[in-house]
C-alpha atoms as a PDB file:
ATOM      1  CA  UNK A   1     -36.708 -26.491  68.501  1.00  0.00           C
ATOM      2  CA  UNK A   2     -33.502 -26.779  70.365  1.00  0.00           C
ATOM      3  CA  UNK A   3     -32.643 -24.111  73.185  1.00  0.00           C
ATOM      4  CA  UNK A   4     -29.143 -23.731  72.663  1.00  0.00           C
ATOM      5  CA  UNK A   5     -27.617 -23.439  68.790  1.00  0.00           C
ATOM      6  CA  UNK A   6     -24.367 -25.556  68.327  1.00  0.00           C
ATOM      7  CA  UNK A   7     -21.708 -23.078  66.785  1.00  0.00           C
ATOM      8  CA  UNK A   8     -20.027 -25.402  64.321  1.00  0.00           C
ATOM      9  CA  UNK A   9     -18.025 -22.553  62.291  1.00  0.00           C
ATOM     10  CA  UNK A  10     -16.081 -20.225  64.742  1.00  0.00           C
ATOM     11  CA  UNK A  11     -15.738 -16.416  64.550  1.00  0.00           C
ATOM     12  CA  UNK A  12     -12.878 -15.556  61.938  1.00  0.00           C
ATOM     13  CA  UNK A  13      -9.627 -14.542  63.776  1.00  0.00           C
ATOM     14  CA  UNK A  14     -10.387 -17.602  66.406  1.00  0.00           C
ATOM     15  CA  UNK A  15      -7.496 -19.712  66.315  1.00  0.00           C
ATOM     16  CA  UNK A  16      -7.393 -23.386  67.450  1.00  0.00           C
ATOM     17  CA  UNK A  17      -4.918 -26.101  67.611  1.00  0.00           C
ATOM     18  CA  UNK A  18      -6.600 -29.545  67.475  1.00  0.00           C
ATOM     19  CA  UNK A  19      -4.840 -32.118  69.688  1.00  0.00           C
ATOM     20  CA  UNK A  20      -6.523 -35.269  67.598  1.00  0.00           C
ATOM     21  CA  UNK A  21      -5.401 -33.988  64.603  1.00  0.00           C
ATOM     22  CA  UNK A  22      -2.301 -32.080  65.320  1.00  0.00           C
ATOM     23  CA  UNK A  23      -3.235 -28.910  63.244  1.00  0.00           C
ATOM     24  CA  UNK A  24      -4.361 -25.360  63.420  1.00  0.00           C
ATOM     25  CA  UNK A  25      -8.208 -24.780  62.953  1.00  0.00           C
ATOM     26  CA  UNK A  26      -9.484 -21.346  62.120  1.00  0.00           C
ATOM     27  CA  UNK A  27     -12.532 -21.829  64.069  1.00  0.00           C
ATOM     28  CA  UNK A  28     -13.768 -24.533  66.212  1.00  0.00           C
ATOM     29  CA  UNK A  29     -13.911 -27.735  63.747  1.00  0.00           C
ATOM     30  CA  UNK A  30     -13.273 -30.036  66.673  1.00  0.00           C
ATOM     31  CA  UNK A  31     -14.647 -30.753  70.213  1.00  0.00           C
ATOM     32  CA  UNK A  32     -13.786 -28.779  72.986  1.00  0.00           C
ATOM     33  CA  UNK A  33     -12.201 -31.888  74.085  1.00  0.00           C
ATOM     34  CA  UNK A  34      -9.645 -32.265  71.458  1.00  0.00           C
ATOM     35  CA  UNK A  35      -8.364 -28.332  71.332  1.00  0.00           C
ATOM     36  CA  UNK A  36      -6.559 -25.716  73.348  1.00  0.00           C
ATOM     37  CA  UNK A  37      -7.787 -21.933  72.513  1.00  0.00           C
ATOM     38  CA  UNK A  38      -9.056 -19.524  71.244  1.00  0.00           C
ATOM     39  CA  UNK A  39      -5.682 -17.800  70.062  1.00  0.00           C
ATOM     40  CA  UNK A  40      -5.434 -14.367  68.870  1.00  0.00           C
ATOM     41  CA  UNK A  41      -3.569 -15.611  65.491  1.00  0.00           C
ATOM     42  CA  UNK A  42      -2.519 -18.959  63.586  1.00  0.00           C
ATOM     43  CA  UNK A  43       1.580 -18.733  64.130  1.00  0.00           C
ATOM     44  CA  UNK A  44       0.431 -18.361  68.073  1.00  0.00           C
ATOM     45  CA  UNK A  45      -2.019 -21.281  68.220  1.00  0.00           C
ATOM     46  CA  UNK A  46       0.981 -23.326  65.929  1.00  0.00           C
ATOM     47  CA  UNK A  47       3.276 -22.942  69.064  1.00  0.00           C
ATOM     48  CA  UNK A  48       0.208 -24.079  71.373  1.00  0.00           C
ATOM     49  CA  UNK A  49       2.140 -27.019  72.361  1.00  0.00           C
ATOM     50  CA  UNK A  50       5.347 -25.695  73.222  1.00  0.00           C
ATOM     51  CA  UNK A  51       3.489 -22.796  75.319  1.00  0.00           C
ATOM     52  CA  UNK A  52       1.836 -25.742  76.900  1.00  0.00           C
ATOM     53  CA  UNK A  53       5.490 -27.302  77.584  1.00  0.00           C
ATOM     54  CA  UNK A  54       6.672 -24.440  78.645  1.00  0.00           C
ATOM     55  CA  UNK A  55       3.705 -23.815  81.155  1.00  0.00           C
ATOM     56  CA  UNK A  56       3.695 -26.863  82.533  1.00  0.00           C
ATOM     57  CA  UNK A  57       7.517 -26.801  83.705  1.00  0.00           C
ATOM     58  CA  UNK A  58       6.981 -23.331  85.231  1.00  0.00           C
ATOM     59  CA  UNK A  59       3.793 -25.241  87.054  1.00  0.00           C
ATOM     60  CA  UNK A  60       5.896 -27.971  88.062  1.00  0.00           C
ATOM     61  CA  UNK A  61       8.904 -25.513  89.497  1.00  0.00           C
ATOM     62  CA  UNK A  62       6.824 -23.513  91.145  1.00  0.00           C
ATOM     63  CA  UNK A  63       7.057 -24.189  94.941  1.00  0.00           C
ATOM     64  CA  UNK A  64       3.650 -22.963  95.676  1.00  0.00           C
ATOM     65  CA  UNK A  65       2.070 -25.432  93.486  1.00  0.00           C
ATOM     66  CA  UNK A  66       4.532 -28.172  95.868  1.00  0.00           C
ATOM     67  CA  UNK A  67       2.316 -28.610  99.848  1.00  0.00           C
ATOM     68  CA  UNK A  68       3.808 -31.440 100.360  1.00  0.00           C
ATOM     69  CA  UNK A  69       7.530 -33.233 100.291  1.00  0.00           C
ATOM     70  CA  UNK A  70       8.488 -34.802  96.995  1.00  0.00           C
ATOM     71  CA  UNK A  71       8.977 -38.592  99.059  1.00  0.00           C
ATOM     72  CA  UNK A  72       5.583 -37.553 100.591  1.00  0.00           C
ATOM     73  CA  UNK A  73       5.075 -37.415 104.589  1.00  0.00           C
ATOM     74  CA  UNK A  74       4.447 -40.141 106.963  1.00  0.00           C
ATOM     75  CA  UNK A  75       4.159 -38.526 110.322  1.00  0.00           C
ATOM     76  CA  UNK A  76       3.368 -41.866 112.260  1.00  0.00           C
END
């Protein structure tokens, strides 16, 4: 008898969007791997990959995210 249960049918209201498959899953139906989430409804986990976009640019902005010089630093 196994220690640990594998959930294969999420909680209803958990909202998934599957990055294989390129859809929304109500409940986990893929690997952890494959999905960002849990979202509190379906349009929000539909827009998962612009808020992903839109994360990442602030990330990538964000001059405390930046230690070193773009050209990097050679200080011989």
């Amino acid at each position: 008898m196994a220690l640990f249960k594998k959930r294969t049918v999420g909680k209803p209201g958990e909202w998934y969007y599957c990055l294989e498959h390129k859809k929304v899953e109500e409940g986990p139906e893929c690997p952890n791997k494959d999905r960002f989430g849990p979202y509190a409804s379906r349009p929000e986990a539909e827009h998962a990959m612009e808020t992903a976009r839109a994360r990442n640019l602030q990330w990538e902005n964000d001059p405390k995210w930046h230690d070193a010089p773009a050209g990097g630093r050679n200080d011989e």
